[in-house]
Protein backbone atom coordinates (compact mmCIF):
# COMPACT_ATOMS: atom_id res chain seq x y z
CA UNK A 1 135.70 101.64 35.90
CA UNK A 2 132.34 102.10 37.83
CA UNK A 3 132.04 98.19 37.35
CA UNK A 4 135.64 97.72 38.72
CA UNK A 5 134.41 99.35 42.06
CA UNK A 6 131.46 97.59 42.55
CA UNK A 7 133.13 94.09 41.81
CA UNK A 8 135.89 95.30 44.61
CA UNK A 9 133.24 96.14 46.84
CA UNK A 10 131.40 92.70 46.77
CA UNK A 11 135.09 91.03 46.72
CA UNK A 12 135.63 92.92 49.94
CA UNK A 13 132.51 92.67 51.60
CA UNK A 14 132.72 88.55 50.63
CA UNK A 15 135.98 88.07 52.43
CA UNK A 16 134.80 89.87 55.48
CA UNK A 17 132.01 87.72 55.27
CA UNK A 18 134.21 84.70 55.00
CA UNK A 19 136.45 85.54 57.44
CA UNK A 20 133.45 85.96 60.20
CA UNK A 21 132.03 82.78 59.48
CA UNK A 22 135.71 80.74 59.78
CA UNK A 23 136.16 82.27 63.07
CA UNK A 24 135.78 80.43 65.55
CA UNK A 25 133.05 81.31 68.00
CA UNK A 26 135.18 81.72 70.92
CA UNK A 27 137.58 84.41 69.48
CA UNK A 28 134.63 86.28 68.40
CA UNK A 29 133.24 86.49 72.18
CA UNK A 30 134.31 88.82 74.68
CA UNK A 31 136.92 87.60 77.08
CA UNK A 32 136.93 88.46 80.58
CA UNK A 33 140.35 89.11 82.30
CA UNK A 34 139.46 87.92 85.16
CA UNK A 35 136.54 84.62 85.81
CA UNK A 36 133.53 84.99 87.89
CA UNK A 37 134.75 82.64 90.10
CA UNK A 38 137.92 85.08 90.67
CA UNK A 39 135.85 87.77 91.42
CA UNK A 40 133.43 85.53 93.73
CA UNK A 41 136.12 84.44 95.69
CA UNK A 42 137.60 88.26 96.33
CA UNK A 43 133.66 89.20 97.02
CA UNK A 44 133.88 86.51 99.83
CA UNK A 45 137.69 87.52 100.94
CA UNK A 46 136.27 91.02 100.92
CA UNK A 47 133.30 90.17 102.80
CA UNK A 48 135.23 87.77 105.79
CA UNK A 49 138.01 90.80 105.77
CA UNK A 50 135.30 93.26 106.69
CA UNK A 51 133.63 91.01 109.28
CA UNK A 52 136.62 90.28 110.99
CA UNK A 53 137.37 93.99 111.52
CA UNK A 54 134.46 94.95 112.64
CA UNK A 55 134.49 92.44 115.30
CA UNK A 56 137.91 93.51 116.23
CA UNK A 57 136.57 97.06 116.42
CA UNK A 58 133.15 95.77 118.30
CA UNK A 59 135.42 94.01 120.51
CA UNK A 60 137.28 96.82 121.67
CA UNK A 61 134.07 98.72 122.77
CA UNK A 62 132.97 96.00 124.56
CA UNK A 63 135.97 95.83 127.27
CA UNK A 64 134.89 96.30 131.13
CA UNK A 65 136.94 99.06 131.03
CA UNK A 66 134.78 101.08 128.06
CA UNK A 67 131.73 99.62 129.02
CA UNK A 68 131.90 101.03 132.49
CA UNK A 69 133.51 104.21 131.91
CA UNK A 70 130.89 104.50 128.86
CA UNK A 71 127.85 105.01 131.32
CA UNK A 72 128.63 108.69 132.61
CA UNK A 73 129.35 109.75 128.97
CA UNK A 74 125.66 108.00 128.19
CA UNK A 75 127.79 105.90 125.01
CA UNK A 76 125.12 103.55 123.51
CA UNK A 77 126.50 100.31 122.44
CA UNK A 78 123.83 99.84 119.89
CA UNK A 79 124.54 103.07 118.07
CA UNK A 80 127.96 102.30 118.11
CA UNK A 81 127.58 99.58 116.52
CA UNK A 82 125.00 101.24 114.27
CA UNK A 83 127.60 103.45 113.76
CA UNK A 84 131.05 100.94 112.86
CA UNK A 85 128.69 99.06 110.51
CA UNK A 86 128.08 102.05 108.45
CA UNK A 87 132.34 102.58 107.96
CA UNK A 88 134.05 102.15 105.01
CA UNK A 89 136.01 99.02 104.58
CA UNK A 90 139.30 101.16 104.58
CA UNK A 91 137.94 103.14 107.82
CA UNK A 92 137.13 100.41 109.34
CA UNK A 93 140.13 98.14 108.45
CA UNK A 94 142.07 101.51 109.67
CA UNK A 95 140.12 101.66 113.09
CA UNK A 96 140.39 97.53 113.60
CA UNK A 97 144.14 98.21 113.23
CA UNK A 98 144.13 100.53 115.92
CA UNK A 99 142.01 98.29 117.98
CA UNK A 100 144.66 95.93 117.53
CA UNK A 101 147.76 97.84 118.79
CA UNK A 102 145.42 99.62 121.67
CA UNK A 103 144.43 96.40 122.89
CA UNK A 104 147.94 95.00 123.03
CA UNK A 105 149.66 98.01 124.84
CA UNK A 106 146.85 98.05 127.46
CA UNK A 107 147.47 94.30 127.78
CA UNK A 108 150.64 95.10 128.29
CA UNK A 109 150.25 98.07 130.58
CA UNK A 110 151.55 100.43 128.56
CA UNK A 111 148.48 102.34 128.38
CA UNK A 112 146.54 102.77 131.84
CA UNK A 113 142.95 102.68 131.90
CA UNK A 114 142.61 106.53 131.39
CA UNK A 115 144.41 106.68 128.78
CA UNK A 116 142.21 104.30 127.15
CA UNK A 117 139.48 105.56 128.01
CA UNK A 118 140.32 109.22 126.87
CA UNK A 119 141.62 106.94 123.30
CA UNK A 120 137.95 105.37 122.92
CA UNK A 121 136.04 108.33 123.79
CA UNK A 122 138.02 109.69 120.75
CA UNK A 123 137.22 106.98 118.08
CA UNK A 124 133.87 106.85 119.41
CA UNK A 125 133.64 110.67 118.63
CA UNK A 126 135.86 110.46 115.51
CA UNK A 127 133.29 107.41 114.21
CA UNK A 128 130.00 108.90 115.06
CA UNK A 129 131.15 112.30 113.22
CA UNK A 130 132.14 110.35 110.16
CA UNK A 131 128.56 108.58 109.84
CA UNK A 132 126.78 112.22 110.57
CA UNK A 133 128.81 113.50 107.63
CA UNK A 134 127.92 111.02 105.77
């Protein structure tokens, strides 16, 4: 009987064996769900999304209307910017949105320039908090 287990055990150990080496190569690897091309393109999506909303945001803080009304309140450009680059892509995408509809309604004169000024002197303190938390 002891023989009987041993001969199973070689049997079993043989077809394992067996069955390894008529695999083929490629089943054996690991597959990746998704292809590092995939992933390079959302990298550079991710990337041109990003830039595009911080320039939105930039934009915004670079109207007349900020720029001037900016000086009083001693609002550096530079660490502003400083500042929007360190966002998160959600903040930021968040903050570009805003920049979009704030922009439109003052187009439109729906806002008046106090109003957006009191609006951008908000961000600006809402976005300089979240980088000091940070």
């Amino acid at each position: 009987m002891h023989f009987d287990l041993r001969q199973s055990t070689r049997l079993l150990v043989g077809c394992v064996l067996i069955t390894m080496l008529a695999l083929p190569a490629s089943l054996l690897a690991q597959t990746h769900v998704v292809s590092q091309a995939e992933i390079h393109k959302e990298l550079i999506n991710n990337t041109q999304t990003r830039q595009k909303n911080l320039e939105k945001a930039k934009q915004l803080f670079s109207l007349d209307v900020v720029r001037k009304s900016g000086e009083p309140a001693q609002l550096d450009p530079a660490r502003i910017d400083a500042a929007l680059s360190k966002l998160s892509d959600a903040e930021l995408a968040q903050l570009a949105s805003r920049a979009d509809k704030l922009q439109g309604d003052f187009a439109a004169g729906r806002i008046s320039d106090r109003d957006l000024l009191l609006i951008l002197l908000g961000i600006v303190a809402l976005v300089l908090i979240i980088v000091a938390v940070r």
